[in-house]
N, C-alpha and C. Protein backbone atom coordinates (compact mmCIF):
# COMPACT_ATOMS: atom_id res chain seq x y z
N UNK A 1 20.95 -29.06 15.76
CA UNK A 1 19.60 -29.20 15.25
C UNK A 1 18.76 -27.96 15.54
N UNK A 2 18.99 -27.50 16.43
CA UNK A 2 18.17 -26.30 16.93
C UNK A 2 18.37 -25.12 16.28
N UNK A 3 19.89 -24.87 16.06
CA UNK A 3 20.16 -23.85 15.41
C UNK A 3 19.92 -23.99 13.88
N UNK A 4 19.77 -25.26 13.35
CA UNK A 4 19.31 -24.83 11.83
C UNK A 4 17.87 -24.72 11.84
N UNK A 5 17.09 -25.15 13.37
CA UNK A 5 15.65 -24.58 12.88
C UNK A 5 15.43 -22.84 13.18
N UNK A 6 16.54 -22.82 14.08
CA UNK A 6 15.93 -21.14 14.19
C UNK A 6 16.66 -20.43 13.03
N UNK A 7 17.50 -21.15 12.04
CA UNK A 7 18.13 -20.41 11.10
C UNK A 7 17.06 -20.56 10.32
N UNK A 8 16.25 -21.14 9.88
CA UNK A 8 15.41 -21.36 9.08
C UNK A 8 14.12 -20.60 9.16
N UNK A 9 14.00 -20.61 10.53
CA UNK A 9 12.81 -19.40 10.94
C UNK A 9 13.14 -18.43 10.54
N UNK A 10 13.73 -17.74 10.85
CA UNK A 10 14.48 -16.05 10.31
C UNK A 10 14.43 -15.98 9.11
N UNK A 11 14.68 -17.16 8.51
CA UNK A 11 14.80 -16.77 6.64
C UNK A 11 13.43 -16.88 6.62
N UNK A 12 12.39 -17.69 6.92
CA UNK A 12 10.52 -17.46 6.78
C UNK A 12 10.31 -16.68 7.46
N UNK A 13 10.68 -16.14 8.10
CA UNK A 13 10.22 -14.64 8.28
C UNK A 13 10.57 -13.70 7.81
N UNK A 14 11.84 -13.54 7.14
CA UNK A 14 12.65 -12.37 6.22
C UNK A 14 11.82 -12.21 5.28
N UNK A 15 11.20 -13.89 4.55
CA UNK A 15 10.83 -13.88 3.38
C UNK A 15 9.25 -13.44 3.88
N UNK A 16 8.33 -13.51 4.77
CA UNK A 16 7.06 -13.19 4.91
C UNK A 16 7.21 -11.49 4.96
N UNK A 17 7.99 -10.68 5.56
CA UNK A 17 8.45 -9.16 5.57
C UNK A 17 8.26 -8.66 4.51
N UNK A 18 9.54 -9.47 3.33
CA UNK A 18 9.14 -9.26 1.48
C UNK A 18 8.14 -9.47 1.02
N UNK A 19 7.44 -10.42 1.52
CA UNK A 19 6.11 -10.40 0.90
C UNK A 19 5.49 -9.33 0.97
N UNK A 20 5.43 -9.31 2.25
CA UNK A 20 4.36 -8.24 2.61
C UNK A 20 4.50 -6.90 2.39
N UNK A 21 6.21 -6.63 2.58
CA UNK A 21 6.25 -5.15 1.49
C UNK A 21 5.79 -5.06 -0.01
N UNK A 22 5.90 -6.00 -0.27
CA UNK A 22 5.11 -6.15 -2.08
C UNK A 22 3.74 -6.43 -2.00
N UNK A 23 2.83 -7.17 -1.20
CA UNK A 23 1.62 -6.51 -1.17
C UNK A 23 1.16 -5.21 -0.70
N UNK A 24 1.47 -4.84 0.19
CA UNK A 24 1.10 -3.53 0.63
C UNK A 24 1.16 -2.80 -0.87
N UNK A 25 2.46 -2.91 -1.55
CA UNK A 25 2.95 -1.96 -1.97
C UNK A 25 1.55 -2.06 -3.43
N UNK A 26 1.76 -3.61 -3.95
CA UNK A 26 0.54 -3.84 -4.95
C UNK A 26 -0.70 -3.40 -4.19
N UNK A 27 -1.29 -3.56 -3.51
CA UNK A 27 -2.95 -2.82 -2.81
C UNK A 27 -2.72 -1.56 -2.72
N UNK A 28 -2.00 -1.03 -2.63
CA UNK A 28 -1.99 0.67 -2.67
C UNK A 28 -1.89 1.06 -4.08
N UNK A 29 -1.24 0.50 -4.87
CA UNK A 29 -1.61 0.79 -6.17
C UNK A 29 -2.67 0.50 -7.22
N UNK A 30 -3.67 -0.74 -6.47
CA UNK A 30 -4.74 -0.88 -6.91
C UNK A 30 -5.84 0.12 -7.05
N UNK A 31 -5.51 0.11 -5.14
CA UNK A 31 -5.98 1.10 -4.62
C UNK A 31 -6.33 2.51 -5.40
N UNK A 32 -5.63 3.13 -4.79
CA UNK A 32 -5.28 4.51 -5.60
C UNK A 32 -5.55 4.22 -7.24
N UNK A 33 -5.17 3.17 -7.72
CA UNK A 33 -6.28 3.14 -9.23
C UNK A 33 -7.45 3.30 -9.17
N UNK A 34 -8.33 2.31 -8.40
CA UNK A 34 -9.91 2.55 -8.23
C UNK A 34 -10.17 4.15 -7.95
N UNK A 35 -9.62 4.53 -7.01
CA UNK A 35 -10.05 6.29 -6.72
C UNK A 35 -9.51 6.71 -8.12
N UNK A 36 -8.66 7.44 -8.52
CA UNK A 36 -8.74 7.43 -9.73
C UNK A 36 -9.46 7.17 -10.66
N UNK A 37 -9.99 6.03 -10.87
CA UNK A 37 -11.15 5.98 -11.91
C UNK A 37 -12.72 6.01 -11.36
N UNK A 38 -12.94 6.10 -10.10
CA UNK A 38 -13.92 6.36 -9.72
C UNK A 38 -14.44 7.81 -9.66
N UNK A 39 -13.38 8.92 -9.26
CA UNK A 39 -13.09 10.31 -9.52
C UNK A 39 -13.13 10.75 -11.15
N UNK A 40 -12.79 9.86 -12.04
CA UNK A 40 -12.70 10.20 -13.57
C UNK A 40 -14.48 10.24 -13.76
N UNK A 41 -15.05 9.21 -13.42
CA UNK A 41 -16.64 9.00 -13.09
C UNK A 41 -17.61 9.60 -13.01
N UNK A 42 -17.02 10.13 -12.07
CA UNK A 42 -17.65 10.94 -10.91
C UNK A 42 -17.99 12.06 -11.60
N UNK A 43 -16.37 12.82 -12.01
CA UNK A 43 -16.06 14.10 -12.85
C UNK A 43 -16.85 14.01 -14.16
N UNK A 44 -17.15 13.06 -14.82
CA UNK A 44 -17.74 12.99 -16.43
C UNK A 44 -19.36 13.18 -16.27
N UNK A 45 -20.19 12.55 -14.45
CA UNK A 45 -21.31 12.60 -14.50
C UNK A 45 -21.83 13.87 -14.06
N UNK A 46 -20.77 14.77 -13.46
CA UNK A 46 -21.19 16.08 -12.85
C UNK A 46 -20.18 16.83 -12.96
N UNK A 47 -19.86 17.12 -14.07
CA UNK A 47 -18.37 18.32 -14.27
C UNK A 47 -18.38 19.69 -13.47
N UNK A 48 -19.26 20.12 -13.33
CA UNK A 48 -19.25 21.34 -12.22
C UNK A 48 -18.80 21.31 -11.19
N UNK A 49 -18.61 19.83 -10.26
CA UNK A 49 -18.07 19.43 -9.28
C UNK A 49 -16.80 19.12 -8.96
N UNK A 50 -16.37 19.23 -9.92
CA UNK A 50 -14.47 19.04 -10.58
C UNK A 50 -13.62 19.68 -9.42
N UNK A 51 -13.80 20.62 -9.03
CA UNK A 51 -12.81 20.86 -7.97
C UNK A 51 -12.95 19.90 -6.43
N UNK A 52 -14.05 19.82 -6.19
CA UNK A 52 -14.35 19.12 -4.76
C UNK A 52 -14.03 17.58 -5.11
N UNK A 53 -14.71 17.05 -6.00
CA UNK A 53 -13.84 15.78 -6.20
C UNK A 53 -12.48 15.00 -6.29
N UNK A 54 -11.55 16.26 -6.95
CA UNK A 54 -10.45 15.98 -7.37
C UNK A 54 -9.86 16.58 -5.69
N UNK A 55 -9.95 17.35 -4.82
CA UNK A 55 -9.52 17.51 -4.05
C UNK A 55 -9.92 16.82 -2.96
N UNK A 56 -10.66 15.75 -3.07
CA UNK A 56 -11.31 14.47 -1.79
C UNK A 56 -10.67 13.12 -2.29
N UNK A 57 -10.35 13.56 -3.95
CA UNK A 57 -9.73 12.25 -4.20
C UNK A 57 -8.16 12.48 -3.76
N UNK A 58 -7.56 13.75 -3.64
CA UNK A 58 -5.84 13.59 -3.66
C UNK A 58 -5.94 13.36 -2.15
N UNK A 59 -6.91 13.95 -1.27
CA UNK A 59 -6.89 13.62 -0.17
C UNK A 59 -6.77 12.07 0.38
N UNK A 60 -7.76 11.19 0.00
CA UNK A 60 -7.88 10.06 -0.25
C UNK A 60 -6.41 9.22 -0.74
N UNK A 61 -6.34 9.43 -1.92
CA UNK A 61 -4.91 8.83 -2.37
C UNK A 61 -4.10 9.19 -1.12
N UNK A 62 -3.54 10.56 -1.08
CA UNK A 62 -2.45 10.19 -0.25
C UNK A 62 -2.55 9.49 1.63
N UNK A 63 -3.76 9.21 1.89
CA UNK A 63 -4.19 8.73 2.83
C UNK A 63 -3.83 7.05 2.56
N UNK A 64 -4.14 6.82 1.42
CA UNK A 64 -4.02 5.27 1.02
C UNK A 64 -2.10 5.17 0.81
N UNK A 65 -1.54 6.22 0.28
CA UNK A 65 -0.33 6.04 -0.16
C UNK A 65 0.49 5.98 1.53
N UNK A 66 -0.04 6.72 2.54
CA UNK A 66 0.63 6.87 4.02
C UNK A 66 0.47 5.82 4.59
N UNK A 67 -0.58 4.65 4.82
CA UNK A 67 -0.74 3.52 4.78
C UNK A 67 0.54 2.65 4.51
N UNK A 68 0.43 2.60 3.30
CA UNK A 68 1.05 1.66 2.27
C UNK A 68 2.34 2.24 2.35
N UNK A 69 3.23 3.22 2.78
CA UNK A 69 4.44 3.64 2.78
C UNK A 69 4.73 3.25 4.35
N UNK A 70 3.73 2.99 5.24
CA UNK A 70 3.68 2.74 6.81
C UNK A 70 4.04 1.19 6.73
N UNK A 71 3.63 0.32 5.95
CA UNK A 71 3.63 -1.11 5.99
C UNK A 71 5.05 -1.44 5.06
N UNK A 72 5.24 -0.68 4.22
CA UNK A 72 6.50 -1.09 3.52
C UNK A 72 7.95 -0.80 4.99
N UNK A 73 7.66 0.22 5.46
CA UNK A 73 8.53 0.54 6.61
C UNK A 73 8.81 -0.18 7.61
N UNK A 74 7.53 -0.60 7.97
CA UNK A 74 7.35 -1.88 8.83
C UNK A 74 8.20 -2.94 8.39
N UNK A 75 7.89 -3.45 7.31
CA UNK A 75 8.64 -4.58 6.43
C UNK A 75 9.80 -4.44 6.31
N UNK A 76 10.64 -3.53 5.89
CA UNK A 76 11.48 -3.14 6.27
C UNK A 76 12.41 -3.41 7.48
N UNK A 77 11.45 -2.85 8.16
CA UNK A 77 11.98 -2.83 9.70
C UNK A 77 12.51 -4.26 10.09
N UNK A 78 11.60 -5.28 9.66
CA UNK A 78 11.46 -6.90 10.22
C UNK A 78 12.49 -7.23 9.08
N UNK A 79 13.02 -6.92 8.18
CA UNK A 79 14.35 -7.90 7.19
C UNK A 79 15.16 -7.36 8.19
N UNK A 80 15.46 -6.00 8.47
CA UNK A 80 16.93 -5.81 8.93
C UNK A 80 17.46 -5.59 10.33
N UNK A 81 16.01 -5.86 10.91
CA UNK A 81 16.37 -5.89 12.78
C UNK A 81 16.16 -7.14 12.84
């Protein structure tokens, strides 16, 4: 009896790991959409500013993408240890 509940735990937790690598992975791509179109915005209301924006936004993105590549790893980590 014991051992099919801790077999059962491990698989709800394998499966909470997957989850959570697929949200991370969906919020970072939301993510990084909104900057993106907030930067498109930005750029259309003050075009002279085009370089400083676009270079606070890649900054930004890949700040959100290091995140979100940190939590998929994590997730990771918890299916196969």
């Amino acid at each position: 009896m014991l051992g099919m509940i801790l077999l059962a735990a491990d698989a709800i937790a394998k499966l909470g790991a997957a989850v959570g690598g697929g949200i991370a992975a969906i919020g970072a791509g939301i993510g990084i959409g909104k900057i993106g179109g907030s930067a498109m915005e930005a750029i259309a209301r003050q075009p002279e500013s085009t370089g400083d924006i676009r270079s606070n936004m890649i900054v930004i993105a890949a700040l959100v993408e290091g995140v979100a590549l940190f939590a998929v790893i994590v997730c990771a980590l918890a299916l196969f240890l």
